[in-house]
Protein backbone atom coordinates (compact mmCIF):
# COMPACT_ATOMS: atom_id res chain seq x y z
CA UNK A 1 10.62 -48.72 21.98
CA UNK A 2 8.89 -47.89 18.58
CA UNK A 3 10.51 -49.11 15.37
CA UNK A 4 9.53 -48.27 12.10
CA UNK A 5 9.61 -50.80 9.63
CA UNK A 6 8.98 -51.30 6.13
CA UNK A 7 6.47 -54.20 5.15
CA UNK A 8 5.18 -55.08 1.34
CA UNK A 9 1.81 -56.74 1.11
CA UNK A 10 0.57 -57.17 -2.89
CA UNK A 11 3.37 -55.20 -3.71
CA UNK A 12 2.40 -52.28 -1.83
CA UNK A 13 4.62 -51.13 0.90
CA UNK A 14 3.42 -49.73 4.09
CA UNK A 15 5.69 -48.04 6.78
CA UNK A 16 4.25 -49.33 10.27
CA UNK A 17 5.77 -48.11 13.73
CA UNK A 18 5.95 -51.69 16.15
CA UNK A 19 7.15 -52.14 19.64
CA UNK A 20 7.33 -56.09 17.96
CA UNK A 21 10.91 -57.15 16.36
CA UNK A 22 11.30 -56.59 12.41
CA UNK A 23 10.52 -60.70 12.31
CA UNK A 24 7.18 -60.57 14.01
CA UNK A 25 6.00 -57.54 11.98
CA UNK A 26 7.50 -59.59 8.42
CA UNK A 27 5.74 -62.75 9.61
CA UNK A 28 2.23 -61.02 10.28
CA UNK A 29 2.53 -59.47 7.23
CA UNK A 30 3.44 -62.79 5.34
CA UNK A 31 0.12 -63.49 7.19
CA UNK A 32 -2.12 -60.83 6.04
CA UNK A 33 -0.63 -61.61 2.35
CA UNK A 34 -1.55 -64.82 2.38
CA UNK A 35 -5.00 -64.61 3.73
CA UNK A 36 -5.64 -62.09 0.72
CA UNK A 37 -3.89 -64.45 -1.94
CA UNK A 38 -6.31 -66.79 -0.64
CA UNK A 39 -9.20 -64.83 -1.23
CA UNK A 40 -8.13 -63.66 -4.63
CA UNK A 41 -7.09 -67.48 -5.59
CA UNK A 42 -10.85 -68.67 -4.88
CA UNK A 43 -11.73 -66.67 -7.90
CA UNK A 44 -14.48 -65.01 -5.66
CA UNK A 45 -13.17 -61.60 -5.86
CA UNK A 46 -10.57 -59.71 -8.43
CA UNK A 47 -10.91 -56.06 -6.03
CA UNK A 48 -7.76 -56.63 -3.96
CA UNK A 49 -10.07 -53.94 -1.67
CA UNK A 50 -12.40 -56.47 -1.43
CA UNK A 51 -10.29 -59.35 -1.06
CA UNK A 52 -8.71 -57.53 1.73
CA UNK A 53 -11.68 -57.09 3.78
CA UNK A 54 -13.01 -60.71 3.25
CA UNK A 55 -9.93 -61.60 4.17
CA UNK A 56 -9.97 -59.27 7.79
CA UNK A 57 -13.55 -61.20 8.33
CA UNK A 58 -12.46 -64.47 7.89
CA UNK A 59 -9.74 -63.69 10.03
CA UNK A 60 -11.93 -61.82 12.65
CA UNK A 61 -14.63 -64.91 12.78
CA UNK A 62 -11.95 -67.79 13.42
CA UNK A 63 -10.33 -65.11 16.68
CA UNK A 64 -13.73 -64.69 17.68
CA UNK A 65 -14.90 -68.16 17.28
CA UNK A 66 -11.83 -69.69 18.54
CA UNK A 67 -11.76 -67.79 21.82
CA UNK A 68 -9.21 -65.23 20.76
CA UNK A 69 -11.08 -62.26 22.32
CA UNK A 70 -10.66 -64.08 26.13
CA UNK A 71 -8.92 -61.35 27.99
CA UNK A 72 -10.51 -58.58 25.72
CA UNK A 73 -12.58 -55.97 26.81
CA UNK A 74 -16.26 -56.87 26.41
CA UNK A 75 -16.75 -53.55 24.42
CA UNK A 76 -13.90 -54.46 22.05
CA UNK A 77 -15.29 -57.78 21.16
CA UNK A 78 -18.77 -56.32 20.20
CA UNK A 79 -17.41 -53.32 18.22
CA UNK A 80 -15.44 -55.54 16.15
CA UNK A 81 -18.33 -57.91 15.83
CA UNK A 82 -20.55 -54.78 14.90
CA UNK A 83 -17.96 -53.68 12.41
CA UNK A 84 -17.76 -57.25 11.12
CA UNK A 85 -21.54 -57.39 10.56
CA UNK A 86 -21.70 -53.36 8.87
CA UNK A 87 -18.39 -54.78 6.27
CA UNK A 88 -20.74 -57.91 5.51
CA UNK A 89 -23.60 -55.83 4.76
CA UNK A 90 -21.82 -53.42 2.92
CA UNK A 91 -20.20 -56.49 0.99
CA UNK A 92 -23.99 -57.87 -0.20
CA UNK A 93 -25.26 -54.50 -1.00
CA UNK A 94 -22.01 -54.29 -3.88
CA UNK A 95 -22.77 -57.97 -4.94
């Protein structure tokens, strides 16, 4: 059964509905915070928008490259390569 939880990422909260216990949903977004921090801690980026979606890619290339998308339906894994690849391009046109 749907839960809906409270999670705070940069000091933003966001209300999410999860079948997944209040622990998995604070843990993945402990995650996604940290992948971000990372991003803004390299100095590369200040935008937390933009940190946010280098972090998603960097993310999305280790599943990918890693074999995370076994089991996945073919068409998943290309759409979210194909979105990967439109966010990078949107990313160089901005630099």
């Amino acid at each position: 059964m749907k839960q809906s939880l409270q999670v705070s990422i940069l000091g933003q909260q966001f209300f999410l509905r999860s079948d997944s216990s209040p622990e998995q949903v604070q843990r993945i977004a402990a995650f996604v915070e940290g992948q971000i921090q990372e991003i803004t801690a390299s100095g590369r980026v200040a935008d937390s928008l933009q940190a946010a979606i280098l972090a998603l890619l960097n993310v999305s290339a280790r599943y990918l490259q890693g074999g995370g998308s076994e089991g996945m339906p073919p068409e998943a894994t290309e759409r979210l390569r194909q979105m990967v690849g439109r966010i990078e391009r949107a990313l160089a046109e901005t630099a």
